[in-house]
PDB file of N, CA and C in Angstrom:
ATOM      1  N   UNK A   1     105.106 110.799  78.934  1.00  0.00           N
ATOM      2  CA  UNK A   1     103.938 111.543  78.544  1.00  0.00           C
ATOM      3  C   UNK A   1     103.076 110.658  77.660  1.00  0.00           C
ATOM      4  N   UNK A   2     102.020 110.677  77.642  1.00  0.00           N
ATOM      5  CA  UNK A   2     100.942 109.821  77.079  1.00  0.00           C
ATOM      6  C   UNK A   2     100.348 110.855  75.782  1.00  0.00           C
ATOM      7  N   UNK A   3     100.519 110.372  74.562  1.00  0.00           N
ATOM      8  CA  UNK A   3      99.409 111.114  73.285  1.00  0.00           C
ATOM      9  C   UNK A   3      98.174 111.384  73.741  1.00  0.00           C
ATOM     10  N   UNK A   4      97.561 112.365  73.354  1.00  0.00           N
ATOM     11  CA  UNK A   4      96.366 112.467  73.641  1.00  0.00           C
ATOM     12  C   UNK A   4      95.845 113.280  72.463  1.00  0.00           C
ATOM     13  N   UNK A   5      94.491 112.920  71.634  1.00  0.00           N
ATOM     14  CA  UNK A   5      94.123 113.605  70.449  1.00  0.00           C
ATOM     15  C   UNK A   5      93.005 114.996  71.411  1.00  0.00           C
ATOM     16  N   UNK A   6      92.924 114.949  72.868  1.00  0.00           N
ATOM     17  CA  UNK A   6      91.887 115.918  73.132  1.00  0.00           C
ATOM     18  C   UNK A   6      92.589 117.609  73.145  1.00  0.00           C
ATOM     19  N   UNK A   7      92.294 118.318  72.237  1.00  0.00           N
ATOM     20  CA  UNK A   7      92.627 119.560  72.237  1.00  0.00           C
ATOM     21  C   UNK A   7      92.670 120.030  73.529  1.00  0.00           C
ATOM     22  N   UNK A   8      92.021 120.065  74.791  1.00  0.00           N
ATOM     23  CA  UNK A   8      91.899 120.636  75.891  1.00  0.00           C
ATOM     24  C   UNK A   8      92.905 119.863  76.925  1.00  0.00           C
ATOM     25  N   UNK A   9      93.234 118.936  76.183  1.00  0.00           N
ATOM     26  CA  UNK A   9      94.636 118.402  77.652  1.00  0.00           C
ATOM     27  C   UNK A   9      95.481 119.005  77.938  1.00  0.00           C
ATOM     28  N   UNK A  10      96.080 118.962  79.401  1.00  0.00           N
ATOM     29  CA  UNK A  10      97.083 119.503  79.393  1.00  0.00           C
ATOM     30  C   UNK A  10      98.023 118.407  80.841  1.00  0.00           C
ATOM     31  N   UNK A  11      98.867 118.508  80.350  1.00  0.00           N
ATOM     32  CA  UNK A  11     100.117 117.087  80.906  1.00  0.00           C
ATOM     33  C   UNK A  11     100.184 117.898  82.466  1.00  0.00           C
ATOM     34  N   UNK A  12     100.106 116.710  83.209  1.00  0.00           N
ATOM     35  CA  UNK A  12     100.163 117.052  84.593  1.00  0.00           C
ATOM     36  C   UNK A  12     101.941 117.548  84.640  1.00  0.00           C
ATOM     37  N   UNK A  13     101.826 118.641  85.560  1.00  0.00           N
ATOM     38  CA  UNK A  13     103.373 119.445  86.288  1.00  0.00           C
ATOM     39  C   UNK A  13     103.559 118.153  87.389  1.00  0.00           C
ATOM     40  N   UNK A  14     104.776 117.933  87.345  1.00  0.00           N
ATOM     41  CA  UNK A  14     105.582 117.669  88.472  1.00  0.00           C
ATOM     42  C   UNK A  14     105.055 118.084  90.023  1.00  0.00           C
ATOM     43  N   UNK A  15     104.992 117.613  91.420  1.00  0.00           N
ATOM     44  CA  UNK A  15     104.811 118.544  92.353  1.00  0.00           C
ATOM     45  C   UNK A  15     106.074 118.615  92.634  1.00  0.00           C
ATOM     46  N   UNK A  16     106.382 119.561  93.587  1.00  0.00           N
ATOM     47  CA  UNK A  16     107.735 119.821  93.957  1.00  0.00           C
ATOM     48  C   UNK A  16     107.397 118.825  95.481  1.00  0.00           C
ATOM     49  N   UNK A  17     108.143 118.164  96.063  1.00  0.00           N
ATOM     50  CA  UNK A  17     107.887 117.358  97.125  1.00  0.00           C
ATOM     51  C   UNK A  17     108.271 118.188  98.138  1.00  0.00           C
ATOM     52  N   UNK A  18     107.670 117.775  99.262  1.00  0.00           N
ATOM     53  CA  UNK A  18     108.133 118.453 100.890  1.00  0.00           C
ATOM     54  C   UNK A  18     108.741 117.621 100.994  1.00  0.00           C
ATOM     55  N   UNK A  19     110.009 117.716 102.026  1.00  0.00           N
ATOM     56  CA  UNK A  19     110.407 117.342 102.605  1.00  0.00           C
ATOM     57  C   UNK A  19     110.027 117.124 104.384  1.00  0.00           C
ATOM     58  N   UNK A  20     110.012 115.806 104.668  1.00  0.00           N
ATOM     59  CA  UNK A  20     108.892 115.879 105.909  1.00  0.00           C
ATOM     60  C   UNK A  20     109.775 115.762 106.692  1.00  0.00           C
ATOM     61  N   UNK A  21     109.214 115.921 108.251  1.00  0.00           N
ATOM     62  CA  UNK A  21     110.361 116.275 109.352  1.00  0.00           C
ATOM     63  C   UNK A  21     111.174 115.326 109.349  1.00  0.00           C
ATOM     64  N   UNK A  22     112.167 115.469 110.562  1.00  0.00           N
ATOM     65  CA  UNK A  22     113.320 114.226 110.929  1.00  0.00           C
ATOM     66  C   UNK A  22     112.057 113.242 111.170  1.00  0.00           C
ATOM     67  N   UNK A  23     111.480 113.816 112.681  1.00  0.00           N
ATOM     68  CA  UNK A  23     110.229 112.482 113.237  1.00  0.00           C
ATOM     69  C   UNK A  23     109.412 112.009 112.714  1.00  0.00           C
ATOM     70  N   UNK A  24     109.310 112.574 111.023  1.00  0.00           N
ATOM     71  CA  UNK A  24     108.352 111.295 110.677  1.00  0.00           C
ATOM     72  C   UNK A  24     109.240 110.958 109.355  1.00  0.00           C
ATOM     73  N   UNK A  25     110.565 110.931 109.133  1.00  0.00           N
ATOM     74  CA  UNK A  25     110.695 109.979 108.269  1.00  0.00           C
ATOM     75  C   UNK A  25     111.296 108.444 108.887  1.00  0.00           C
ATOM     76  N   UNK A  26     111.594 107.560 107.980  1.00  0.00           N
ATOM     77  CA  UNK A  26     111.751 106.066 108.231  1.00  0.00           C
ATOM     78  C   UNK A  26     113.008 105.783 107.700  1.00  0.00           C
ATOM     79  N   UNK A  27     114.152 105.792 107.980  1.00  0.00           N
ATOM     80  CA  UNK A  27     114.815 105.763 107.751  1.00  0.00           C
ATOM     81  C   UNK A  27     115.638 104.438 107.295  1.00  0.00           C
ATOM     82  N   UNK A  28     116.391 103.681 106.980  1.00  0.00           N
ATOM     83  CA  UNK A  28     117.347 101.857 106.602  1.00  0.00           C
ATOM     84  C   UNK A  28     118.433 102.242 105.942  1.00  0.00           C
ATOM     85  N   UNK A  29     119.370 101.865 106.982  1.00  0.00           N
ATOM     86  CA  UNK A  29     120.872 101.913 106.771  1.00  0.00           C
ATOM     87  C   UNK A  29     121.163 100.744 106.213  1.00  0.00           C
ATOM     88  N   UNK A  30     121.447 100.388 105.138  1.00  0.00           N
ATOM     89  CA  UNK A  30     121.931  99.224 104.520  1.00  0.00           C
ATOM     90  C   UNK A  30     123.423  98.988 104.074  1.00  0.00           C
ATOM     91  N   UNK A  31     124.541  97.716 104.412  1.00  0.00           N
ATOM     92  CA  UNK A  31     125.838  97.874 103.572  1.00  0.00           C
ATOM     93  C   UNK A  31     125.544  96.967 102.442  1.00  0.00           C
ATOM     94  N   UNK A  32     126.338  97.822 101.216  1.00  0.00           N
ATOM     95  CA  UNK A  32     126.331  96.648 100.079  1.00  0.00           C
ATOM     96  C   UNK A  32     127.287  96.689  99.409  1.00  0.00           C
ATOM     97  N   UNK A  33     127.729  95.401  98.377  1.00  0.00           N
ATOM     98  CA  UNK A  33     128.923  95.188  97.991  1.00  0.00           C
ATOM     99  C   UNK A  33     128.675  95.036  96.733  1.00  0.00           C
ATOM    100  N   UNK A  34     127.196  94.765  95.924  1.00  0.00           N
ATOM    101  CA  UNK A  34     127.433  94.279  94.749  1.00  0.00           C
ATOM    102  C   UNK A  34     127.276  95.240  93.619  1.00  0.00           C
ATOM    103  N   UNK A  35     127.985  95.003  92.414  1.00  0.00           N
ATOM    104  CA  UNK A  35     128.198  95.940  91.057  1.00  0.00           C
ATOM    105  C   UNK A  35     128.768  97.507  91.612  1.00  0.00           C
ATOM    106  N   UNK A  36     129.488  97.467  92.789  1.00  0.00           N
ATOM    107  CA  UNK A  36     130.655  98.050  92.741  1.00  0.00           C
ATOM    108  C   UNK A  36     132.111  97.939  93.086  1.00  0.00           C
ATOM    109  N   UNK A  37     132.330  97.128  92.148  1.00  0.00           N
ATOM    110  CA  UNK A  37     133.761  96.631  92.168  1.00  0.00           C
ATOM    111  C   UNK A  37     134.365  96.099  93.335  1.00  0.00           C
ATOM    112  N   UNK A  38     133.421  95.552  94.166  1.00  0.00           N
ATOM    113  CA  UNK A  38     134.362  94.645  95.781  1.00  0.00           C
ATOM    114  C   UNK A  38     134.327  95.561  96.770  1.00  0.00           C
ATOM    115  N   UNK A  39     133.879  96.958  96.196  1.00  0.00           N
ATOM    116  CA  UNK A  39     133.876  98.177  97.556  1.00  0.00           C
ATOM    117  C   UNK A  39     132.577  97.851  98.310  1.00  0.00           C
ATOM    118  N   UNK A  40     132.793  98.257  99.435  1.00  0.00           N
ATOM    119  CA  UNK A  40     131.957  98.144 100.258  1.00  0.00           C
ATOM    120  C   UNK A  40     131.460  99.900 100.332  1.00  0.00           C
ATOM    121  N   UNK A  41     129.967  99.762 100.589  1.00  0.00           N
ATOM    122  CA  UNK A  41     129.066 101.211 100.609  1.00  0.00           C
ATOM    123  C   UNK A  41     127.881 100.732 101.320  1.00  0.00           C
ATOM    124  N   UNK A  42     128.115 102.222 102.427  1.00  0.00           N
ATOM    125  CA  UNK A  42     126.710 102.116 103.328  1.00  0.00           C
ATOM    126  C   UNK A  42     125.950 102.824 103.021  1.00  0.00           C
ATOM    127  N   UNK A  43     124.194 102.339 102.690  1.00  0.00           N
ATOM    128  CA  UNK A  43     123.445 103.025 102.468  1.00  0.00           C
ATOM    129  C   UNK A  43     121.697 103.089 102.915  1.00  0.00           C
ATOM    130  N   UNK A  44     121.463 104.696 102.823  1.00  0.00           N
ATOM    131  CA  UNK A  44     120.616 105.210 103.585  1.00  0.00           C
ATOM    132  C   UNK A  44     119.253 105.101 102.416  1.00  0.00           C
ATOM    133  N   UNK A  45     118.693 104.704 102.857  1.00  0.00           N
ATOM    134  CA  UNK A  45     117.531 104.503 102.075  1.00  0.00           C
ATOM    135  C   UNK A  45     115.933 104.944 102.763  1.00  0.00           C
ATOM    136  N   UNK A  46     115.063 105.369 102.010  1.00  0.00           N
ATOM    137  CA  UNK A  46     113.549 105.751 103.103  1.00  0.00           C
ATOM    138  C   UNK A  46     113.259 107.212 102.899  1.00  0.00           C
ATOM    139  N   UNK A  47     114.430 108.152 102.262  1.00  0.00           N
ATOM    140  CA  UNK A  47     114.793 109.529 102.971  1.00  0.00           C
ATOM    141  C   UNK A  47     113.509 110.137 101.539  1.00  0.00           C
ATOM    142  N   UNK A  48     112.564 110.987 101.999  1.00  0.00           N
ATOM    143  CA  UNK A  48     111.360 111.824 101.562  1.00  0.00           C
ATOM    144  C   UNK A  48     111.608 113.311 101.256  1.00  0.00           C
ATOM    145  N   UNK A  49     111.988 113.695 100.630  1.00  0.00           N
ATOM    146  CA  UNK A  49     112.200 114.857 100.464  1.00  0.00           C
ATOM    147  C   UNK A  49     112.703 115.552  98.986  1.00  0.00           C
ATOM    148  N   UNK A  50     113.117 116.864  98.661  1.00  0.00           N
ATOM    149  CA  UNK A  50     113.619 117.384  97.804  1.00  0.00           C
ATOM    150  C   UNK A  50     115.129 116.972  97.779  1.00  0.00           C
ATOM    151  N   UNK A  51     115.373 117.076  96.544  1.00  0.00           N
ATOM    152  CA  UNK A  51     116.999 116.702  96.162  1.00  0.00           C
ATOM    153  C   UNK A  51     117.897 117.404  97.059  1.00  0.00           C
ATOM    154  N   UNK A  52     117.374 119.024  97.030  1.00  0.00           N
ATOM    155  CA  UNK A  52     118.763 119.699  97.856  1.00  0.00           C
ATOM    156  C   UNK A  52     118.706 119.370  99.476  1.00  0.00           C
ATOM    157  N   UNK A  53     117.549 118.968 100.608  1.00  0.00           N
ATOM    158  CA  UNK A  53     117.347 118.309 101.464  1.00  0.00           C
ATOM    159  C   UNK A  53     118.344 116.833 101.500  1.00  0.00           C
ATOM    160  N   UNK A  54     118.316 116.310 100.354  1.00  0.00           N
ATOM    161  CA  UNK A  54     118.800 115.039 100.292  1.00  0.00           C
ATOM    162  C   UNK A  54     120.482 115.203 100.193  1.00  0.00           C
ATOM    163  N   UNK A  55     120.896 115.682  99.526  1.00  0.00           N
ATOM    164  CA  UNK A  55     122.039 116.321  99.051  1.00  0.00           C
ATOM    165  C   UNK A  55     122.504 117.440 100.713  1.00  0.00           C
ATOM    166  N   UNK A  56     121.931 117.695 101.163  1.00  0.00           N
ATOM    167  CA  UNK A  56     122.392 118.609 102.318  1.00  0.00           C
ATOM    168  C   UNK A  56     122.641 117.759 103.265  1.00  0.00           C
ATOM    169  N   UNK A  57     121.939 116.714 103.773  1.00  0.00           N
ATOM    170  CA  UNK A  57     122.103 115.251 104.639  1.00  0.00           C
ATOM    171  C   UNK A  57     123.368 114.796 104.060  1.00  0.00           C
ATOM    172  N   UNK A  58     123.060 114.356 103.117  1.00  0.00           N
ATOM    173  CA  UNK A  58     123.935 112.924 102.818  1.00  0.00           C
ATOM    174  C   UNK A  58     125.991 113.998 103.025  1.00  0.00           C
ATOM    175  N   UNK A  59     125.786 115.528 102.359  1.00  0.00           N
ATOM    176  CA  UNK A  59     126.991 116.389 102.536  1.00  0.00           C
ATOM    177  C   UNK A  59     127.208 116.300 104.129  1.00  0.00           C
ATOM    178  N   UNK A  60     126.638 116.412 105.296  1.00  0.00           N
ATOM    179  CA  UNK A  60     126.609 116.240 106.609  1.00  0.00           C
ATOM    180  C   UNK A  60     127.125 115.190 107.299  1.00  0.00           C
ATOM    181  N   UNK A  61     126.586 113.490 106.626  1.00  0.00           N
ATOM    182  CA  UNK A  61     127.351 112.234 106.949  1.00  0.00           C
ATOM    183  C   UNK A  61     127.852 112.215 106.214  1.00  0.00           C
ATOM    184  N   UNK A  62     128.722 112.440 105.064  1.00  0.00           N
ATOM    185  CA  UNK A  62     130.183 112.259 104.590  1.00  0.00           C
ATOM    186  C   UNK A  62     131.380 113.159 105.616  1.00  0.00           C
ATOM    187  N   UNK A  63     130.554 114.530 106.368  1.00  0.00           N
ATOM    188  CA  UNK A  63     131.837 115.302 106.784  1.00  0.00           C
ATOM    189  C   UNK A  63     132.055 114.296 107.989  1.00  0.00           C
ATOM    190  N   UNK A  64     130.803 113.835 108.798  1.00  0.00           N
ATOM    191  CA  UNK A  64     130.956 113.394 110.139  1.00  0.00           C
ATOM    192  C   UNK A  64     131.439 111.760 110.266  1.00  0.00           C
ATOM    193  N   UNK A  65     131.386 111.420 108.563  1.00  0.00           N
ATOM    194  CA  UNK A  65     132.231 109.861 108.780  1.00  0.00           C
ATOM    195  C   UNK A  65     133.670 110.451 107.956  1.00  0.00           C
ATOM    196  N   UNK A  66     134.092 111.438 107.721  1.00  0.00           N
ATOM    197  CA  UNK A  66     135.104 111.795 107.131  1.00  0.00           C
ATOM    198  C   UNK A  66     135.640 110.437 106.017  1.00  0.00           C
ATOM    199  N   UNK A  67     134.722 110.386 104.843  1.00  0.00           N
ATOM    200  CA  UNK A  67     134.629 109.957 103.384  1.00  0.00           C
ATOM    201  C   UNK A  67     133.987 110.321 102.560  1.00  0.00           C
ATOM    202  N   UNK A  68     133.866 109.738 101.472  1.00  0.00           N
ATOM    203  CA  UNK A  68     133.335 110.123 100.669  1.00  0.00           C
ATOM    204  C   UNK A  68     132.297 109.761 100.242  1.00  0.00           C
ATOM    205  N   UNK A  69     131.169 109.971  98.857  1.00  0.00           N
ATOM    206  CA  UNK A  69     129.811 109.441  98.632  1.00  0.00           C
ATOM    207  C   UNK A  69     129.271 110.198  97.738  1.00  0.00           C
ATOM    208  N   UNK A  70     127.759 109.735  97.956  1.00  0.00           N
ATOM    209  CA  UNK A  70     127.048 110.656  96.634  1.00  0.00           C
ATOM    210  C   UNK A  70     125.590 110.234  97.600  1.00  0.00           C
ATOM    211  N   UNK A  71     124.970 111.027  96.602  1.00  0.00           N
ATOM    212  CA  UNK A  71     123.276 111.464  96.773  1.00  0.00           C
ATOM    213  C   UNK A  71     122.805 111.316  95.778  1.00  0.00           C
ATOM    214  N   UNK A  72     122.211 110.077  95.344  1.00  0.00           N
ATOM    215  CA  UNK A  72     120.726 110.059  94.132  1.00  0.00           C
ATOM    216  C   UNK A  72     119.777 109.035  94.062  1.00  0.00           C
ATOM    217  N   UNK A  73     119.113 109.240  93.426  1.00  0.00           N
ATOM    218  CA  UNK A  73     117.711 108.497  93.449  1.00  0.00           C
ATOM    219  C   UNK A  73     116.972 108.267  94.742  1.00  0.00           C
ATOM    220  N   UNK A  74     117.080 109.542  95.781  1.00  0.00           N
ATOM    221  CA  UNK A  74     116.144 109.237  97.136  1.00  0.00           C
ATOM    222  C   UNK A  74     117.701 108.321  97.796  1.00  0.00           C
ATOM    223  N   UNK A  75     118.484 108.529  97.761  1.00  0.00           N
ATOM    224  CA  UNK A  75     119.604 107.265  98.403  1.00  0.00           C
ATOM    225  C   UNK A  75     120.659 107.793  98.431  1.00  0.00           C
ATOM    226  N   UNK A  76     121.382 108.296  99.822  1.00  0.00           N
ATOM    227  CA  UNK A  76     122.806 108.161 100.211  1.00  0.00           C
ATOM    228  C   UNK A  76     123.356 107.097 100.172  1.00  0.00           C
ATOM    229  N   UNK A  77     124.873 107.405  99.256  1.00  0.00           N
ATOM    230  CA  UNK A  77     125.598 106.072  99.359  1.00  0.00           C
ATOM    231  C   UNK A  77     126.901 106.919 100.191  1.00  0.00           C
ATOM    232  N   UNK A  78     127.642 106.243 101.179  1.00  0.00           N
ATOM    233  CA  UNK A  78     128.415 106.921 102.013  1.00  0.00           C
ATOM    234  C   UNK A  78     129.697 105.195 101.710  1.00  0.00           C
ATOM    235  N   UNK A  79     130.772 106.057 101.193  1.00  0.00           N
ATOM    236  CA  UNK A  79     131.540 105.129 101.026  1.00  0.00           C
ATOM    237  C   UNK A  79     132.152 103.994 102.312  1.00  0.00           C
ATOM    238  N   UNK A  80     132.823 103.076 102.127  1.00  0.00           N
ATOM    239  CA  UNK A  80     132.757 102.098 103.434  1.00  0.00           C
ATOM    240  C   UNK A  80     131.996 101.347 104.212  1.00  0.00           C
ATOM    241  N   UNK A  81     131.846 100.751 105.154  1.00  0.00           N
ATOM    242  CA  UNK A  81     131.058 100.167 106.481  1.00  0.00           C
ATOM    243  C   UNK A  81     131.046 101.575 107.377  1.00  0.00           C
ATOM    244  N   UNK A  82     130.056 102.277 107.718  1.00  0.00           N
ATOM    245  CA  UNK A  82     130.293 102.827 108.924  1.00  0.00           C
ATOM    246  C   UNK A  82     128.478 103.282 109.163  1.00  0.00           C
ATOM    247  N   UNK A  83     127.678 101.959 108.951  1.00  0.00           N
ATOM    248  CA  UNK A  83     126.680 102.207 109.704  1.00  0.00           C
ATOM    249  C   UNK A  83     126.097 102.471 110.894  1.00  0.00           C
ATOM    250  N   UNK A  84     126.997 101.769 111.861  1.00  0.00           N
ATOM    251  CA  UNK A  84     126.533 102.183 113.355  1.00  0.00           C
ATOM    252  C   UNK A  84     127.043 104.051 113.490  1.00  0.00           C
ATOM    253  N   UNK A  85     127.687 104.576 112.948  1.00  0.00           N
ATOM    254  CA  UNK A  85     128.088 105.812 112.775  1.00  0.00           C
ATOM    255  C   UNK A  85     126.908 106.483 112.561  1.00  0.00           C
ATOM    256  N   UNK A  86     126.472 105.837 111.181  1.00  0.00           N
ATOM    257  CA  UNK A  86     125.365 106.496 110.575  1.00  0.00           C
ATOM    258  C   UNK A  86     124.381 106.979 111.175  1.00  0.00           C
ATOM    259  N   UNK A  87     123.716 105.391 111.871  1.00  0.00           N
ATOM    260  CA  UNK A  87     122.479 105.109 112.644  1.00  0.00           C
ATOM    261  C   UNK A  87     122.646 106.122 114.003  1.00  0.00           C
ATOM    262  N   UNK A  88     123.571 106.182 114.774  1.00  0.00           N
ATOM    263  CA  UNK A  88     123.643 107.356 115.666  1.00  0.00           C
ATOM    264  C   UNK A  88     124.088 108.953 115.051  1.00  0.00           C
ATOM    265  N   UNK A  89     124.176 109.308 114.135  1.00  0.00           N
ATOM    266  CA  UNK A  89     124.446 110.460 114.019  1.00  0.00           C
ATOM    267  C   UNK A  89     123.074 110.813 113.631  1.00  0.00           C
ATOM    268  N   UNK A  90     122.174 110.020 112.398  1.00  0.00           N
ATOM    269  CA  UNK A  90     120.774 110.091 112.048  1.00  0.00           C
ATOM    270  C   UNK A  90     119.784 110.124 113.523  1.00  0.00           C
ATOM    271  N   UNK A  91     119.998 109.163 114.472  1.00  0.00           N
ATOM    272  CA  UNK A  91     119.136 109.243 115.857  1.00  0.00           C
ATOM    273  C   UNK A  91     119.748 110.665 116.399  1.00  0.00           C
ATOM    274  N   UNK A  92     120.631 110.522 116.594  1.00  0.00           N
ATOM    275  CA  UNK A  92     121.029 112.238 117.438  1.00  0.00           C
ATOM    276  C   UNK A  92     120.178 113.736 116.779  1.00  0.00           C
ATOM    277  N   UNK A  93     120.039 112.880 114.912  1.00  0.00           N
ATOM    278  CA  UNK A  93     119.350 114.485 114.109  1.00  0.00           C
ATOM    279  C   UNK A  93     118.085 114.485 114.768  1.00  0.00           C
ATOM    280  N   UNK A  94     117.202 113.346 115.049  1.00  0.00           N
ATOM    281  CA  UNK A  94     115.763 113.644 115.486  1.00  0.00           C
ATOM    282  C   UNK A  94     115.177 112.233 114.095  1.00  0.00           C
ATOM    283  N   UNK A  95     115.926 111.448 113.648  1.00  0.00           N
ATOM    284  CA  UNK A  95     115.070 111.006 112.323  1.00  0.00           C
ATOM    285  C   UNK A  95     115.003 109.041 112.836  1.00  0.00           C
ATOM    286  N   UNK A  96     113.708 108.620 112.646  1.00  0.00           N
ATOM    287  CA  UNK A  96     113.987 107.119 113.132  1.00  0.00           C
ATOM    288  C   UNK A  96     114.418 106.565 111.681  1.00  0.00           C
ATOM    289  N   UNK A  97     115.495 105.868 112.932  1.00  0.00           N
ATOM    290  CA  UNK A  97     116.399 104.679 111.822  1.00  0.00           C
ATOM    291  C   UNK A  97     116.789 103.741 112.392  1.00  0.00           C
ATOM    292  N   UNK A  98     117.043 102.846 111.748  1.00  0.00           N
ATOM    293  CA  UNK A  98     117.221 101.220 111.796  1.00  0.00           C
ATOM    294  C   UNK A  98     118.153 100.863 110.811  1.00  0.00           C
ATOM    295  N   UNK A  99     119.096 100.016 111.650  1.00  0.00           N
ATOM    296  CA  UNK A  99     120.386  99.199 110.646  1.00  0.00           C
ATOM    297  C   UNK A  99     119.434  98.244 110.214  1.00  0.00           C
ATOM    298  N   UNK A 100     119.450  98.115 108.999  1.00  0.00           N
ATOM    299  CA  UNK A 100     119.125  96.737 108.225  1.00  0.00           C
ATOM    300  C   UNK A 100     119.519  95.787 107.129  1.00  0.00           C
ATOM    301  N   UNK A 101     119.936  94.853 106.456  1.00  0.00           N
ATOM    302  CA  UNK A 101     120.507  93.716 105.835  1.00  0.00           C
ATOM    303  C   UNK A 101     121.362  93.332 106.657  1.00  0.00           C
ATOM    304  N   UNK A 102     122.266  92.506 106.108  1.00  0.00           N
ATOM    305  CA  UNK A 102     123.303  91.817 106.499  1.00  0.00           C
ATOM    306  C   UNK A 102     124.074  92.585 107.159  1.00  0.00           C
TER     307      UNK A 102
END
């Protein structure tokens, strides 16, 4: 929040975000290894929407790669390698995606 001496300000609200369809989001499956302890984690990055949208996905590819994970900052982390999993279960929802890094 920024000071402001004008009596008549008032601090912009938050918007609540949409969440936009499968077909127009952009989806990048990424694996990565670093600053978590040598584990390997695949992750979904691109995803536009509200937390519980995000959190309802990412609960969906943990049941269908049967592991575990989390949901934050706009980013599924889905424990393990199992991007090509990913990338077709995300194409089968209706959402474009692409494996990308290493």
């Amino acid at each position: 929040m920024v000071y402001s001496t004008n009596p008549a300000f008032k601090p912009e609200e938050d918007e609540v975000s949409e969440t936009l369809a499968p077909s127009q989001q952009d989806l990048r499956v990424w694996l990565e290894k670093n600053h978590r302890g040598g584990k390997t984690v695949s992750v979904v990055k691109g995803f536009i929407g509200t937390e519980d949208d995000l959190e309802a996905l990412s609960k969906a590819l943990k049941a269908k790669c049967g592991t575990g994970g989390s949901a934050k900052d706009g980013e599924i982390l889905i424990q393990g390698d199992h991007r090509d999993r990913i990338v077709t279960l995300l194409d089968t929802m209706g959402y474009n995606v692409k494996k990308a890094g290493a």
